[in-house]
N, C-alpha and C. Protein backbone atom coordinates (compact mmCIF):
# COMPACT_ATOMS: atom_id res chain seq x y z
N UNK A 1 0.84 -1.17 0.00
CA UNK A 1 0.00 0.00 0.00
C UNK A 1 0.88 1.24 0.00
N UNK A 2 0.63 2.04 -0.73
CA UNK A 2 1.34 3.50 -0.75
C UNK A 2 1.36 4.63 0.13
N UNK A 3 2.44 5.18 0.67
CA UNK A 3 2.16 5.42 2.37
C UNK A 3 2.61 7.20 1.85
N UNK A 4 2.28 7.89 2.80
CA UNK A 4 2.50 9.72 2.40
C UNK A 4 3.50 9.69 3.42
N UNK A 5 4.47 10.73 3.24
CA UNK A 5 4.99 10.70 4.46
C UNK A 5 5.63 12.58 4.09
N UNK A 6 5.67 12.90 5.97
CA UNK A 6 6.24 13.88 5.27
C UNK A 6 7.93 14.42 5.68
N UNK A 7 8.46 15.19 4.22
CA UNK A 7 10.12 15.42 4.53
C UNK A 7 10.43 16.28 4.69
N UNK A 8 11.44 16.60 5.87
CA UNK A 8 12.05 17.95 5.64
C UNK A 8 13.15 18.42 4.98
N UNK A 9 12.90 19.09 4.12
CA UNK A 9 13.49 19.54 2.76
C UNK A 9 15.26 20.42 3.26
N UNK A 10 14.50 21.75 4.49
CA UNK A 10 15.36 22.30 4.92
C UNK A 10 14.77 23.36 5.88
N UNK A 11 15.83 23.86 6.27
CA UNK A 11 15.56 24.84 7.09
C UNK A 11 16.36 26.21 7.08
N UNK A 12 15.62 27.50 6.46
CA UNK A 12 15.87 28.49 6.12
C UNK A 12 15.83 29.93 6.45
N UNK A 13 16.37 31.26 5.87
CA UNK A 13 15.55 32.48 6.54
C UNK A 13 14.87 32.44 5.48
N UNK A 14 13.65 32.81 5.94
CA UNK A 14 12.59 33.76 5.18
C UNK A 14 12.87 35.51 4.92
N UNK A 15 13.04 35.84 4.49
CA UNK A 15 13.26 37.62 4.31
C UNK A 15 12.09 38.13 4.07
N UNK A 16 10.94 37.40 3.61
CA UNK A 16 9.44 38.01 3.94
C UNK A 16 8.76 38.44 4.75
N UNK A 17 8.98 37.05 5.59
CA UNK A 17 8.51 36.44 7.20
C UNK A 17 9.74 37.51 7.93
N UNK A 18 10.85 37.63 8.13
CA UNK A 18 11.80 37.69 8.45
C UNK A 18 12.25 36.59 9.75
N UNK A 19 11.88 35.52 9.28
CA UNK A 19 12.18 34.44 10.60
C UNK A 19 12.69 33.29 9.50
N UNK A 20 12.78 32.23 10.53
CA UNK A 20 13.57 30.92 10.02
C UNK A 20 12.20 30.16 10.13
N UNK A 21 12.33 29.39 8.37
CA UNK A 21 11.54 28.76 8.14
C UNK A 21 11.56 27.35 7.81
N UNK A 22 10.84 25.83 8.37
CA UNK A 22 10.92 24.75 8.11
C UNK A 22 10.19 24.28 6.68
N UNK A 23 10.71 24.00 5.61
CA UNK A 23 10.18 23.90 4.77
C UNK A 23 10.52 22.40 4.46
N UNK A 24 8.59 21.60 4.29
CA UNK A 24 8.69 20.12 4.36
C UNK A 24 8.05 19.99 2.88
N UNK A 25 8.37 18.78 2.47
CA UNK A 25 7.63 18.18 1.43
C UNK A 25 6.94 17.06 1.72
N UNK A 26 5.46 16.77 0.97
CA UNK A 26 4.68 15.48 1.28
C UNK A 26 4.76 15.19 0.17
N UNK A 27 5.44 13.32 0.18
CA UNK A 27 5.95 12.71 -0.80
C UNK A 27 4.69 11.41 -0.64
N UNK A 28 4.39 10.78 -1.97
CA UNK A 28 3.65 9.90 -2.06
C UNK A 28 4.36 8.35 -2.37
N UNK A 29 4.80 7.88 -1.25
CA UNK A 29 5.70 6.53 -1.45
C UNK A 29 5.36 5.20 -2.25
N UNK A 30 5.65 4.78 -2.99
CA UNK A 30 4.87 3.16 -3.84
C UNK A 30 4.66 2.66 -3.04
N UNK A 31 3.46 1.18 -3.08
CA UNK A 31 3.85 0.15 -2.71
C UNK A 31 4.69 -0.45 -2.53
N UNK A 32 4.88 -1.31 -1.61
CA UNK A 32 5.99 -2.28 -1.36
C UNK A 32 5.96 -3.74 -2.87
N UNK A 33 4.97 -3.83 -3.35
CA UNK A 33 4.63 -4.69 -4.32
C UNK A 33 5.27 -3.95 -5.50
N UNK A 34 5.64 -2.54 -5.44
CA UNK A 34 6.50 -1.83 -7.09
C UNK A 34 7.21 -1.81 -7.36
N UNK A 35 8.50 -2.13 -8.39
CA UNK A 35 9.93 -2.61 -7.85
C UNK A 35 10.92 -0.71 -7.30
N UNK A 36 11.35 -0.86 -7.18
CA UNK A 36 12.58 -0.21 -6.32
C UNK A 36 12.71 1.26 -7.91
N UNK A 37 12.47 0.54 -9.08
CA UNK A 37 12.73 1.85 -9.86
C UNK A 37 11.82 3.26 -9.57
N UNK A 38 10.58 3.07 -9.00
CA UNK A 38 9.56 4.07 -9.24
C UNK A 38 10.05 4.59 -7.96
N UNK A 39 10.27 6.21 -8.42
CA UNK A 39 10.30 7.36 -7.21
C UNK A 39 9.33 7.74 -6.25
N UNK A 40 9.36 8.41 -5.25
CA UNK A 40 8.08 9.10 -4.96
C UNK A 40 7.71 10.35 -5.47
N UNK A 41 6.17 10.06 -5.09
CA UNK A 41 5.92 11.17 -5.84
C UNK A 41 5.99 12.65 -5.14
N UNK A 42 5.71 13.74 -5.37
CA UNK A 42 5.52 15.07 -4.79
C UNK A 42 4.08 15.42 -4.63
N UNK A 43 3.65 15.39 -3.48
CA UNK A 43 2.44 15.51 -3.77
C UNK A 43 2.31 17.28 -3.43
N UNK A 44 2.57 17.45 -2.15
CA UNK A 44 2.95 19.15 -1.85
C UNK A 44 4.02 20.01 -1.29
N UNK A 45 4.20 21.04 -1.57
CA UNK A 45 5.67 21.56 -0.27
C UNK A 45 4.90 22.38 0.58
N UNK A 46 5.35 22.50 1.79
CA UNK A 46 4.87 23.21 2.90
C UNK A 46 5.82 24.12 3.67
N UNK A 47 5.31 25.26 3.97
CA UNK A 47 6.37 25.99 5.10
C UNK A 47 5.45 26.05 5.98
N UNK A 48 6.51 26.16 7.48
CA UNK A 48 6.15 26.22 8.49
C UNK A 48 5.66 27.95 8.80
N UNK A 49 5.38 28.28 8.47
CA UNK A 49 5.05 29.90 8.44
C UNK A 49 4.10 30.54 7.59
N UNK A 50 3.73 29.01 6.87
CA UNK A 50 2.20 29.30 5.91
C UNK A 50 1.05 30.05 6.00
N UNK A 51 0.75 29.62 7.50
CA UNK A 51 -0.66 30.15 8.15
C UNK A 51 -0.20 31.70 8.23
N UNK A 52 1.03 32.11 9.11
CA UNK A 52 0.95 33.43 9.26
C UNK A 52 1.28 34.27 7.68
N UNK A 53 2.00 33.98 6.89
CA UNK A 53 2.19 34.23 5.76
C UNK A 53 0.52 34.56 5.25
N UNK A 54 -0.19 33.75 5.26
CA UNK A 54 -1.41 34.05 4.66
C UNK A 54 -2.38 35.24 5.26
N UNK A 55 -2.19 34.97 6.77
CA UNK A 55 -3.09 35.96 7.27
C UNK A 55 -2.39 37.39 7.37
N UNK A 56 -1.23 37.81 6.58
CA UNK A 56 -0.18 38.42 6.49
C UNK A 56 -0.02 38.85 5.17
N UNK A 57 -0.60 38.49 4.23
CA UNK A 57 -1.33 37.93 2.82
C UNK A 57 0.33 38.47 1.91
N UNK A 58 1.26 37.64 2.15
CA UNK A 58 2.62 37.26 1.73
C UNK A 58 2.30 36.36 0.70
N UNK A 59 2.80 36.61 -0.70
CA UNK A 59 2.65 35.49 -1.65
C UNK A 59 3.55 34.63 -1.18
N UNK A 60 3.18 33.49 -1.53
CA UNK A 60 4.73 32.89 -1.46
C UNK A 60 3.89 31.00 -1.94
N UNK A 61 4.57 30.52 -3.10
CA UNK A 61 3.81 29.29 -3.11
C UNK A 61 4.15 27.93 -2.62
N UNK A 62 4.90 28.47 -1.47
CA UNK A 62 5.44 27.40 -0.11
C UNK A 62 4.03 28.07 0.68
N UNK A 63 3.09 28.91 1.12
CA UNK A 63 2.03 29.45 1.63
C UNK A 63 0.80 29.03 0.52
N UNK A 64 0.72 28.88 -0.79
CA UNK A 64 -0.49 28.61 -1.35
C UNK A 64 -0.70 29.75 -1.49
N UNK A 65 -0.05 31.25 -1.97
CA UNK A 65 -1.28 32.18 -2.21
C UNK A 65 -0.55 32.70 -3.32
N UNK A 66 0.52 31.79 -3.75
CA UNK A 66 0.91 32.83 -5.04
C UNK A 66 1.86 31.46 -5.79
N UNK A 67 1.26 30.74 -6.86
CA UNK A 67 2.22 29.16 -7.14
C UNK A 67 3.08 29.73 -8.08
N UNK A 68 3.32 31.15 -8.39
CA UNK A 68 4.24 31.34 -9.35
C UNK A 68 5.86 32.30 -8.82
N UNK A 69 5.59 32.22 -7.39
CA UNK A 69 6.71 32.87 -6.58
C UNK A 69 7.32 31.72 -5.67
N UNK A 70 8.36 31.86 -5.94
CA UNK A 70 8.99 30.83 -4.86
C UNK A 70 10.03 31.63 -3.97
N UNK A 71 10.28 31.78 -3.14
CA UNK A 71 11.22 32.40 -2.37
C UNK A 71 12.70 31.91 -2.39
N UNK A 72 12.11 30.24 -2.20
CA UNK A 72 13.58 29.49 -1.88
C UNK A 72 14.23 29.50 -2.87
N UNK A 73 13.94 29.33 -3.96
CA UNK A 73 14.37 28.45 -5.38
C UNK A 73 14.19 27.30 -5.20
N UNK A 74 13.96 26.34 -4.43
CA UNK A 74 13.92 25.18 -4.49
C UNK A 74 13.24 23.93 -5.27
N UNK A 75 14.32 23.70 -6.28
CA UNK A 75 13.40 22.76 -7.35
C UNK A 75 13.51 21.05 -6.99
């Protein structure tokens, strides 16, 4: 069965936020029945500073309010 799990990518400053931010990814893992070639998948990235970012109304599409700004670069 295919399990989510989530990773932490890194841990950064924000210059938006102006704080240090945990930025995780939720990866979608195969079955154990798929052989070893298939990756996981990406399902979302997350920062830890999302919520206030939003009510703060900070684009940022580690926050969900802007998918064409990325702060980190992180591809």
């Amino acid at each position: 069965m295919a399990e989510l799990t989530s990773v932490l990518v890194n841990w950064t400053w924000c210059p938006r936020a102006a704080r240090m931010a945990e930025l995780r990814e939720e990866r979608l893992m195969p079955a154990d029945i798929l052989p070893d070639l298939s990756p996981p998948r990406l399902v979302a990235r997350r920062c830890s500073l999302a919520v206030d970012c939003n009510v703060a109304e900070i684009p940022c599409s580690w926050a969900f309010t802007n998918p064409d700004f990325d702060p980190f670069n992180v591809t």
